[in-house]
C-alpha atoms as a PDB file:
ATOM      1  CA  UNK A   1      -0.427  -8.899  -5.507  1.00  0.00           C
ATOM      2  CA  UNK A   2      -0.112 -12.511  -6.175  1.00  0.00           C
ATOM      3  CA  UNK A   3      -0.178 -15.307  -3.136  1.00  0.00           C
ATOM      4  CA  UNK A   4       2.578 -17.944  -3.485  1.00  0.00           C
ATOM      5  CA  UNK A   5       2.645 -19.041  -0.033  1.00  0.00           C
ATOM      6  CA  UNK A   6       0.316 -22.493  -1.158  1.00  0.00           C
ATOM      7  CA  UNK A   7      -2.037 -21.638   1.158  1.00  0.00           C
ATOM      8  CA  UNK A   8      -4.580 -18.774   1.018  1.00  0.00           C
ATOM      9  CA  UNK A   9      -4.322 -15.431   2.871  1.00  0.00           C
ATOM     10  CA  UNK A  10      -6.645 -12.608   4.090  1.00  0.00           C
ATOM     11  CA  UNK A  11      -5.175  -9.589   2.838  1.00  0.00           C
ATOM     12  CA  UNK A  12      -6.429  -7.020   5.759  1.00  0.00           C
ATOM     13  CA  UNK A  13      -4.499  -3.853   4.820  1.00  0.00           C
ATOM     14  CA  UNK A  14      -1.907  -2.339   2.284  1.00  0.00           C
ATOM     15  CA  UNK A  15       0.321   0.703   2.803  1.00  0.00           C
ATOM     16  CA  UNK A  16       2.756   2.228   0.855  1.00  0.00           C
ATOM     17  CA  UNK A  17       6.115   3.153   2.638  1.00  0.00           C
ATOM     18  CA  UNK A  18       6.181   6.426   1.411  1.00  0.00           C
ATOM     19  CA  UNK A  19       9.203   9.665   2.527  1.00  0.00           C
ATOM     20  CA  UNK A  20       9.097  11.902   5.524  1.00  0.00           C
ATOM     21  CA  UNK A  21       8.957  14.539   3.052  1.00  0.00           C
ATOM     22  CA  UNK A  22       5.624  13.011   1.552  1.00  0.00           C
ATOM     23  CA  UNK A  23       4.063  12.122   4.696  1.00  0.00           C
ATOM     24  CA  UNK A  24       4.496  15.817   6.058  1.00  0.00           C
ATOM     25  CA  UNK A  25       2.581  16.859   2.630  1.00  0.00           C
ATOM     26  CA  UNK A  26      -0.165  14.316   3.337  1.00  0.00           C
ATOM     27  CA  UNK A  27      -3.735  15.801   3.159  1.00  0.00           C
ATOM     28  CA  UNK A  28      -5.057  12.863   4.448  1.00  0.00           C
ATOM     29  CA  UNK A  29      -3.279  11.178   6.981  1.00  0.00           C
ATOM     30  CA  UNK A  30      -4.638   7.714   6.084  1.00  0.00           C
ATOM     31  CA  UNK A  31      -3.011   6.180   3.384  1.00  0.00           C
ATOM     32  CA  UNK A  32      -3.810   2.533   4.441  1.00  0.00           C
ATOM     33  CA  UNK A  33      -5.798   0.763   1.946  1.00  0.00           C
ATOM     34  CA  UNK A  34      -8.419  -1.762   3.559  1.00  0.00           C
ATOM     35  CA  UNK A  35      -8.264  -4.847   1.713  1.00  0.00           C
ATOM     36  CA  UNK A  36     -10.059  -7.481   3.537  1.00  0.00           C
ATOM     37  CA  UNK A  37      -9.843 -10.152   0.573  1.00  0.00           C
ATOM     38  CA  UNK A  38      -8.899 -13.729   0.917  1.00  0.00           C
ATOM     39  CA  UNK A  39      -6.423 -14.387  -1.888  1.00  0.00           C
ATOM     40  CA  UNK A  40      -6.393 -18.364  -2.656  1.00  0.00           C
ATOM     41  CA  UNK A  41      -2.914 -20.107  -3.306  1.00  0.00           C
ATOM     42  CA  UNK A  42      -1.634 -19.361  -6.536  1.00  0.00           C
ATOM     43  CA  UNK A  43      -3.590 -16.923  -7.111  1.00  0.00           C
ATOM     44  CA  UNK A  44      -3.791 -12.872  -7.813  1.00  0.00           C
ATOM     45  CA  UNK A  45      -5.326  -9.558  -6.931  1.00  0.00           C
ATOM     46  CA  UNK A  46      -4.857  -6.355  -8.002  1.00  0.00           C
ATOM     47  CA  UNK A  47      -5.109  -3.881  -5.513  1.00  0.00           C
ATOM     48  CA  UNK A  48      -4.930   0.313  -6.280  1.00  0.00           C
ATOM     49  CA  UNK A  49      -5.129   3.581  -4.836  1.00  0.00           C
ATOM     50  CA  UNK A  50      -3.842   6.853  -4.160  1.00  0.00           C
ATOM     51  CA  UNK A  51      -2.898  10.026  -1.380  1.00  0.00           C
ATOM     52  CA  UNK A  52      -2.992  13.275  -2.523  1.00  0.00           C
ATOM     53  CA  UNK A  53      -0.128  15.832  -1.349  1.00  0.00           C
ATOM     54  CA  UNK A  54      -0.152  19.489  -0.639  1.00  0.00           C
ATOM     55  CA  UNK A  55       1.880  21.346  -2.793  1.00  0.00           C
ATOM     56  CA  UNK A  56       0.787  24.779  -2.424  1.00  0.00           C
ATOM     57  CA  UNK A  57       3.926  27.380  -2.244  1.00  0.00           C
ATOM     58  CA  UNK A  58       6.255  25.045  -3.878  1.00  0.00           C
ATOM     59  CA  UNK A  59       7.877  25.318  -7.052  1.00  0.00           C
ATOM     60  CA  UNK A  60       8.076  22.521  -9.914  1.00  0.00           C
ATOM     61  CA  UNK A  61      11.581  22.119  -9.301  1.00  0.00           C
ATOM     62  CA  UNK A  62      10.909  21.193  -5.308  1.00  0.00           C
ATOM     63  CA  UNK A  63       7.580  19.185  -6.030  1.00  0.00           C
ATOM     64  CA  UNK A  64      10.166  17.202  -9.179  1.00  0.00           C
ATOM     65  CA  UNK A  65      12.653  16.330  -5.873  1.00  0.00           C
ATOM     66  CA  UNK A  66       9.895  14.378  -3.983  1.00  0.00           C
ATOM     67  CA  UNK A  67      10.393  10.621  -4.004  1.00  0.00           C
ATOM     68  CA  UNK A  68       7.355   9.734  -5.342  1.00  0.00           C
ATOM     69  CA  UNK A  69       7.789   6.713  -6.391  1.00  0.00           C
ATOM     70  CA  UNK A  70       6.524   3.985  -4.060  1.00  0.00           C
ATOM     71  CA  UNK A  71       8.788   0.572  -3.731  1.00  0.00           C
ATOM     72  CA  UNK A  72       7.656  -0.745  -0.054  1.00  0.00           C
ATOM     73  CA  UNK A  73       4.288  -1.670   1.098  1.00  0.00           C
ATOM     74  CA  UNK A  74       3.236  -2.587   4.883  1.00  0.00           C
ATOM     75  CA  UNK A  75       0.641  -5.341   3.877  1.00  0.00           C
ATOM     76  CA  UNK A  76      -1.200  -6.530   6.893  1.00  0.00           C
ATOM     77  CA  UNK A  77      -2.305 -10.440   6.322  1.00  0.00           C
ATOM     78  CA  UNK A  78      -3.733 -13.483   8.281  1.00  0.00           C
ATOM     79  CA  UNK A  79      -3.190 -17.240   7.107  1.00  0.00           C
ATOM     80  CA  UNK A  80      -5.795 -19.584   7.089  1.00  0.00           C
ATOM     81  CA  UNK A  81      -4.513 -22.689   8.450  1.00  0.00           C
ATOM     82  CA  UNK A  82      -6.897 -25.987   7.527  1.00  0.00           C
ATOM     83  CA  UNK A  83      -6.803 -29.512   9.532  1.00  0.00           C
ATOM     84  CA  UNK A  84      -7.359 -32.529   8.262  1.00  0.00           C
END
């Protein structure tokens, strides 16, 4: 994650935007990722993690046609605002 706002942010929370499909698979319900790092301007953070899915009576074929690839995030922030 990289800030290029010019100011810095909190990052609170990250969540990947993941399929019905997927989310009825969940074994853990919480997939939110608590952050809670302040990111300066111009600067980066990598950020990982990971959800595990039940796959029990499924066969490689239907566990193969899950969308498992994650291209949205929720990502919960505050901005620090500074006076002069």
């Amino acid at each position: 994650m990289q800030n290029k706002l010019g100011k810095p942010i909190l990052i609170i929370s990250i969540q990947p935007v993941i399929s019905k499909d997927l989310q009825d698979r969940l074994i853990d319900d919480s997939i939110r990722l608590e952050v809670n790092k302040e990111i300066e301007s111009n600067e980066s953070e990598e950020v990982s993690g990971n959800f595990k899915i039940d796959t029990e009576g499924l066969s490689k074929e239907e566990i193969m046609k899950f969308e498992i690839a994650i291209r949205e995030y929720k990502i919960q922030t505050e901005q620090f605002v500074r006076t002069n």
